[in-house]
Protein backbone atom coordinates (compact mmCIF):
# COMPACT_ATOMS: atom_id res chain seq x y z
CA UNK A 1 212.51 33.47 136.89
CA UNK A 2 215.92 32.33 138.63
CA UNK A 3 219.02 34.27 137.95
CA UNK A 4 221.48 31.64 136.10
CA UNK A 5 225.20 31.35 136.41
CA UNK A 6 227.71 31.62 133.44
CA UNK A 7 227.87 28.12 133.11
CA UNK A 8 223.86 27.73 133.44
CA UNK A 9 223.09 30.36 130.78
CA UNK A 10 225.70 29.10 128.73
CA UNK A 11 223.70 25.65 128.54
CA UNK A 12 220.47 27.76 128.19
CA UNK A 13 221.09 29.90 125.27
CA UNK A 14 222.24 26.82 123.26
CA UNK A 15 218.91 24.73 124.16
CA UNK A 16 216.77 28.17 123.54
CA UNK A 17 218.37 28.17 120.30
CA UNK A 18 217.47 24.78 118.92
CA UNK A 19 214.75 24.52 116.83
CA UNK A 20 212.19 22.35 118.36
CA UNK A 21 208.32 21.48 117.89
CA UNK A 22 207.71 24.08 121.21
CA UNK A 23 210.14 26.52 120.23
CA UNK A 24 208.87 26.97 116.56
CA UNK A 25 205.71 29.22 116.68
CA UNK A 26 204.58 31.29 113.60
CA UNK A 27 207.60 30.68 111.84
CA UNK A 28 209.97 31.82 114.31
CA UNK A 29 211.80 30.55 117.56
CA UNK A 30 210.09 31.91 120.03
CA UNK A 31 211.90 30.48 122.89
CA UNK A 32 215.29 32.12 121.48
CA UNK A 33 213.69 35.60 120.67
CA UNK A 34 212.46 35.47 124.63
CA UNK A 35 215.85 34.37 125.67
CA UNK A 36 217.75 37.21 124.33
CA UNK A 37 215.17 39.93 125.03
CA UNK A 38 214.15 38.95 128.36
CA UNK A 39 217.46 38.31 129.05
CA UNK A 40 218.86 41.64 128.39
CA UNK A 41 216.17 43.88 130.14
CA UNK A 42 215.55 41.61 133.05
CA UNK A 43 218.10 38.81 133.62
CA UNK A 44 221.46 38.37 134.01
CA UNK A 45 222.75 38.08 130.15
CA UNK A 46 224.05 41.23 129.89
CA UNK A 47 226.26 40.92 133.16
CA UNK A 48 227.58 37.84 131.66
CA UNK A 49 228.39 38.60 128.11
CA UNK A 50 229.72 41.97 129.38
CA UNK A 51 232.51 39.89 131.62
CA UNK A 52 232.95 37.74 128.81
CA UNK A 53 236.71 37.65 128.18
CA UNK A 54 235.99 36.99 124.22
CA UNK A 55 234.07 39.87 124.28
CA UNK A 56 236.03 42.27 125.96
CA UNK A 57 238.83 41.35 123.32
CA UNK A 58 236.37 41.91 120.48
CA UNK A 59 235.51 45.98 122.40
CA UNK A 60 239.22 46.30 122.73
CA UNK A 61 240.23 45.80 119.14
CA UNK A 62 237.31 47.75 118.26
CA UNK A 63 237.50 50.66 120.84
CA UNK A 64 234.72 53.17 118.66
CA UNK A 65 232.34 50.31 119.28
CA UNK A 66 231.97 51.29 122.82
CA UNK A 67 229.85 54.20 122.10
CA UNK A 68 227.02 51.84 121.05
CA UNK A 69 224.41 51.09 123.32
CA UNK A 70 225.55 47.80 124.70
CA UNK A 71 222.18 46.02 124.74
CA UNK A 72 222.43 45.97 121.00
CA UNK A 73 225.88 45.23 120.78
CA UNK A 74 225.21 41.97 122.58
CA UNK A 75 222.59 41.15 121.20
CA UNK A 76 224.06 41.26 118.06
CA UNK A 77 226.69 39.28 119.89
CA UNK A 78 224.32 36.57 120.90
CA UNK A 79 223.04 36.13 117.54
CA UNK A 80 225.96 35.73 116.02
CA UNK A 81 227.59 32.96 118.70
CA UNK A 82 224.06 31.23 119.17
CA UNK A 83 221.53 32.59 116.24
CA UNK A 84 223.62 31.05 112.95
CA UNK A 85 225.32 28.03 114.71
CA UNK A 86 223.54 26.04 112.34
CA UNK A 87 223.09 28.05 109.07
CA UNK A 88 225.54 28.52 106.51
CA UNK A 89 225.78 31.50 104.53
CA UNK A 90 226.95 35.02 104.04
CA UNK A 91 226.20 38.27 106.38
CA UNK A 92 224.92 42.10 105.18
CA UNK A 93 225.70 44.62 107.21
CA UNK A 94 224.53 48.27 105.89
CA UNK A 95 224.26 51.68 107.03
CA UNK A 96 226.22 51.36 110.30
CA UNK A 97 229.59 53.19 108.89
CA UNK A 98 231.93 49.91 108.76
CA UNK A 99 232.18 49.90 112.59
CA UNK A 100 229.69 46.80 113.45
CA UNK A 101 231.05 45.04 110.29
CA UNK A 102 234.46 45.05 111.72
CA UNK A 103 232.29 43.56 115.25
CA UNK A 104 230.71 40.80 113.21
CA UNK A 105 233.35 39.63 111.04
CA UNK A 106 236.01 39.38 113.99
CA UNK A 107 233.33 38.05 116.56
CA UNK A 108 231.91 35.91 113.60
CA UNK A 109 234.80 34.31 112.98
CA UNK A 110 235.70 33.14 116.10
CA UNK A 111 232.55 30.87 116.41
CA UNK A 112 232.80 29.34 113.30
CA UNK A 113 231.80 31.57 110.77
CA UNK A 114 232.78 30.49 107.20
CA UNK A 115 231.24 32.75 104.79
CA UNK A 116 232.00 36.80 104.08
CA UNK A 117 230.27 40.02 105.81
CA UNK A 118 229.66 42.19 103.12
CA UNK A 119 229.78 45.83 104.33
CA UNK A 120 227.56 48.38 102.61
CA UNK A 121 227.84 52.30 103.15
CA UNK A 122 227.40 55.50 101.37
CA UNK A 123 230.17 57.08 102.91
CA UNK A 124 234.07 56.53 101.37
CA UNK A 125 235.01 54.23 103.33
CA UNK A 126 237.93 55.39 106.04
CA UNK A 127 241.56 54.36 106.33
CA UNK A 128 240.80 53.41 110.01
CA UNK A 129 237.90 51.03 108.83
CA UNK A 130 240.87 49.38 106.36
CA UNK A 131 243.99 49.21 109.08
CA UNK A 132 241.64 47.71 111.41
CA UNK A 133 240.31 45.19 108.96
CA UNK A 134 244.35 44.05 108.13
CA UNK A 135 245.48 44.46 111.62
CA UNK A 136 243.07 41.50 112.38
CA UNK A 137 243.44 39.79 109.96
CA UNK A 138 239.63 39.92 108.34
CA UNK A 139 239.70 38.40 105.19
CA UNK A 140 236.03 37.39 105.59
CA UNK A 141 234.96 40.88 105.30
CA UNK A 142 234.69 43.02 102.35
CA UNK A 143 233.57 46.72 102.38
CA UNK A 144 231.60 47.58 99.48
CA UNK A 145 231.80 51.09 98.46
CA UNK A 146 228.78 52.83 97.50
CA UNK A 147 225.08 52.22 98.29
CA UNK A 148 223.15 49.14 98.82
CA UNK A 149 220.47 49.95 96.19
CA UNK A 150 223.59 50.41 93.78
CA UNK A 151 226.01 47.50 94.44
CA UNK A 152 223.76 44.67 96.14
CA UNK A 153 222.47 43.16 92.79
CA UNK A 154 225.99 42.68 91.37
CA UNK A 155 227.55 41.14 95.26
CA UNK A 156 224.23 38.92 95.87
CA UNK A 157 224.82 37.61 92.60
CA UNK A 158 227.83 35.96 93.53
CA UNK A 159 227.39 35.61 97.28
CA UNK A 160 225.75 32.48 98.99
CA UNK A 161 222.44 32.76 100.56
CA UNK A 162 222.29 35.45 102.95
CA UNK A 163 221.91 34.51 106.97
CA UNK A 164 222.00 37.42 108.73
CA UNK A 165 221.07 40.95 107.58
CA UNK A 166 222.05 43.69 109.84
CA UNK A 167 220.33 47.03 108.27
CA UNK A 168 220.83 50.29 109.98
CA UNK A 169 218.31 52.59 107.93
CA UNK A 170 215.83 55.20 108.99
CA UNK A 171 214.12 55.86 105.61
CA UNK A 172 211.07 54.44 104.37
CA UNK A 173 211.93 54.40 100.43
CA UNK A 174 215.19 53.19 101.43
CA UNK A 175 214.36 50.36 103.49
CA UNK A 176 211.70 48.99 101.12
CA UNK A 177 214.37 48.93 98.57
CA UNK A 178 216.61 46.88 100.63
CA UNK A 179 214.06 44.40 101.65
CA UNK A 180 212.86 43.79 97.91
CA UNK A 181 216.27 43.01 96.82
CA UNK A 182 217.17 40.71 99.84
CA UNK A 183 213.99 38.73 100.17
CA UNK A 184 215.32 36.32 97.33
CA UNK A 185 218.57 36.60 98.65
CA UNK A 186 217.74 34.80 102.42
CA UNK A 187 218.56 31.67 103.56
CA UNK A 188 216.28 29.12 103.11
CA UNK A 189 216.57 28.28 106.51
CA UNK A 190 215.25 31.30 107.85
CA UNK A 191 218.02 34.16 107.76
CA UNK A 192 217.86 36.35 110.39
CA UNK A 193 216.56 40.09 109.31
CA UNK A 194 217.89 42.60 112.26
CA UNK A 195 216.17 45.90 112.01
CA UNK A 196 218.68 48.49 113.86
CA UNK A 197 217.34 51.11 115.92
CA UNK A 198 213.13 50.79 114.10
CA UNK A 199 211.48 51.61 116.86
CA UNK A 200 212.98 54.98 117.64
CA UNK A 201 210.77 58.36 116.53
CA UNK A 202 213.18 59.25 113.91
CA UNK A 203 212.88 56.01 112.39
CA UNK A 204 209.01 56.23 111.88
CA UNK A 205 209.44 55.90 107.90
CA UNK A 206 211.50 52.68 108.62
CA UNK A 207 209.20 51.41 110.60
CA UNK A 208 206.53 51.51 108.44
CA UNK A 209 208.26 50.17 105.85
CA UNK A 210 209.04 47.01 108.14
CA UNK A 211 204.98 46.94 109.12
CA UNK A 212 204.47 46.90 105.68
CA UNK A 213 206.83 43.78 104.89
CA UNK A 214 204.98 41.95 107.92
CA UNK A 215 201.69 42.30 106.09
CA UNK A 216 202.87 41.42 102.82
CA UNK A 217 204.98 38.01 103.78
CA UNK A 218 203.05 37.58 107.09
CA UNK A 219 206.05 37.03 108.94
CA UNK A 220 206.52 37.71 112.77
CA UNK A 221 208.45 38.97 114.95
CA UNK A 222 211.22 36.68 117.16
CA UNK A 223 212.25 39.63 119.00
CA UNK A 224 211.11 43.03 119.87
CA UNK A 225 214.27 44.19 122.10
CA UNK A 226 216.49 45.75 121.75
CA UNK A 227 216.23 44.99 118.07
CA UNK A 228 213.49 43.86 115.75
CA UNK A 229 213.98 40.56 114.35
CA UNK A 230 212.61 38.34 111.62
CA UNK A 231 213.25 35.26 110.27
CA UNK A 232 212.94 35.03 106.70
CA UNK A 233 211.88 33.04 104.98
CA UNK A 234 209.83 31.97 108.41
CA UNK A 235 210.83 29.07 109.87
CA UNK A 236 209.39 25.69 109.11
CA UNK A 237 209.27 23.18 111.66
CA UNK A 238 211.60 19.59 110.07
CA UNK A 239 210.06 16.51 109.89
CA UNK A 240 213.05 14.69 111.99
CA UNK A 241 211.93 16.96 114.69
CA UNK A 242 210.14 15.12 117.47
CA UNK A 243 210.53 17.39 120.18
C-alpha cells in the first residue's frame, strides 16, 4: 500500500469515513475500521497525527495523557475528528479516571462537537480533573460522581442519544451492566461502542462479556486495533446512497 502525505491522508480518512454501499458491510464501515487500524500498525497515521499541531496542543494541556499508549490515544483521536462528523449526540466516557474525558471534550470540541461528555468514575473526582476542566474552558463536559450502574439511568434520561461510548472496564458483571443500560441509549445512527484495553489477559471477564453482546445483537466488529469497536445499533445502508 503507498505511504500517503498529510494532505493525502487527510483526503483519505474523510472518504474512508463516508458511509457508502462498499464501505457498509455487516452493519459497520468497514473501509473506516481498516483505515484507522491498518493505519496505525502499518502506515503512516500515527506519524501524522503525532506532528499534528492540534494535537500536540490537546497533549500539552493535558500533560498526564502522555502516559497512554499513543496508538489508542489517536485512535480515539481519529474517531472523534472523522468517526462522529455526521452524528449528533452526546459522549460516555467511564472508568478511565477523568483524564480521557478532559481529551475528548477539548479535542471534541474543536471539530464541531455540540453535545456534552458525560464522565463516569468511582473514584472522587480530583481538584486537578476540575482546574483543568475551567482552565479550558469545558463546559461540554460534566463529571458525574459515582458509578455508572448508579447514576447512568438518571443522566441518560435527560441526555440525547448517545454517539460514542468510551468504556474502560475489566469486569465481566460490570461490563454487562453497562451495555444493558446503554443499548437503548445509542444513536440510531450507529453510535460508536469503544471497548478500552478488551483484549488484554486481565481483561478476560470483559471480554467475554463483549463476546457475549456480539452473539446476542449479532453485531460486528469495525475495528480490532488498537481498540474494539462496534457500531450500535449496526449500521444500515440509506436509500439515497448510490455509491
Amino acid at each position: 500500500m503507498t505511504l500517503l502525505n498529510g494532505k493525502e491522508l487527510e483526503k483519505a480518512m474523510m472518504r474512508a469515513h463516508r458511509n457508502t454501499r462498499s464501505s457498509l458491510v455487516a452493519g459497520r464501515n468497514i473501509v473506516a475500521g481498516y483505515a484507522r487500524g491498518w493505519g496505525l500498525q502499518f502506515g503512516t497515521l500515527i506519524d501524522v497525527v503525532q506532528e499534528d499541531s492540534f494535537y500536540q496542543e490537546a497533549l500539552t494541556l493535558i500533560e498526564d495523557l502522555r502516559s497512554l499508549h499513543s496508538y489508542s490515544l489517536i485512535n480515539l483521536f481519529l474517531i472523534l475528528k472523522y468517526g462522529i462528523k455526521n452524528l449528533q449526540g452526546d459522549i460516555i466516557d467511564t472508568g478511565s479516571n477523568g483524564l480521557s474525558a478532559l481529551f475528548i471534550a477539548y479535542v471534541a470540541r474543536a471539530f464541531g462537537f455540540r453535545g456534552t461528555v458525560y464522565s463516569f468514575d468511582l473514584f472522587q473526582t480530583t481538584s486537578t480533573l476540575e482546574e483543568g476542566q475551567k482552565k479550558w474552558g469545558l463546559t461540554n463536559l460534566i463529571f458525574v460522581k459515582g458509578s455508572f450502574v448508579d447514576q447512568a439511568p438518571r443522566i441518560l434520561d435527560q441526555s440525547k442519544s448517545i454517539i460514542l461510548a468510551h468504556l474502560d472496564c475489566s469486569s465481566y458483571a460490570l461490563l454487562k451492566k453497562i451495555l444493558s443500560i446503554l443499548k437503548p441509549a445509542m444513536h440510531p445512527g450507529g453510535g460508536y461502542l469503544l471497548f478500552k484495553d478488551s483484549l488484554r489477559p486481565q481483561s478476560f471477564g470483559a471480554f467475554q462479556a463483549i463476546e457475549e453482546f456480539v452473539e446476542e445483537e449479532k453485531v460486528y466488529a469495525e475495528q480490532n486495533f488498537p481498540h474494539l469497536i462496534y457500531r450500535f445499533p449496526p449500521l444500515k445502508i440509506p436509500r439515497s446512497i448510490t455509491s
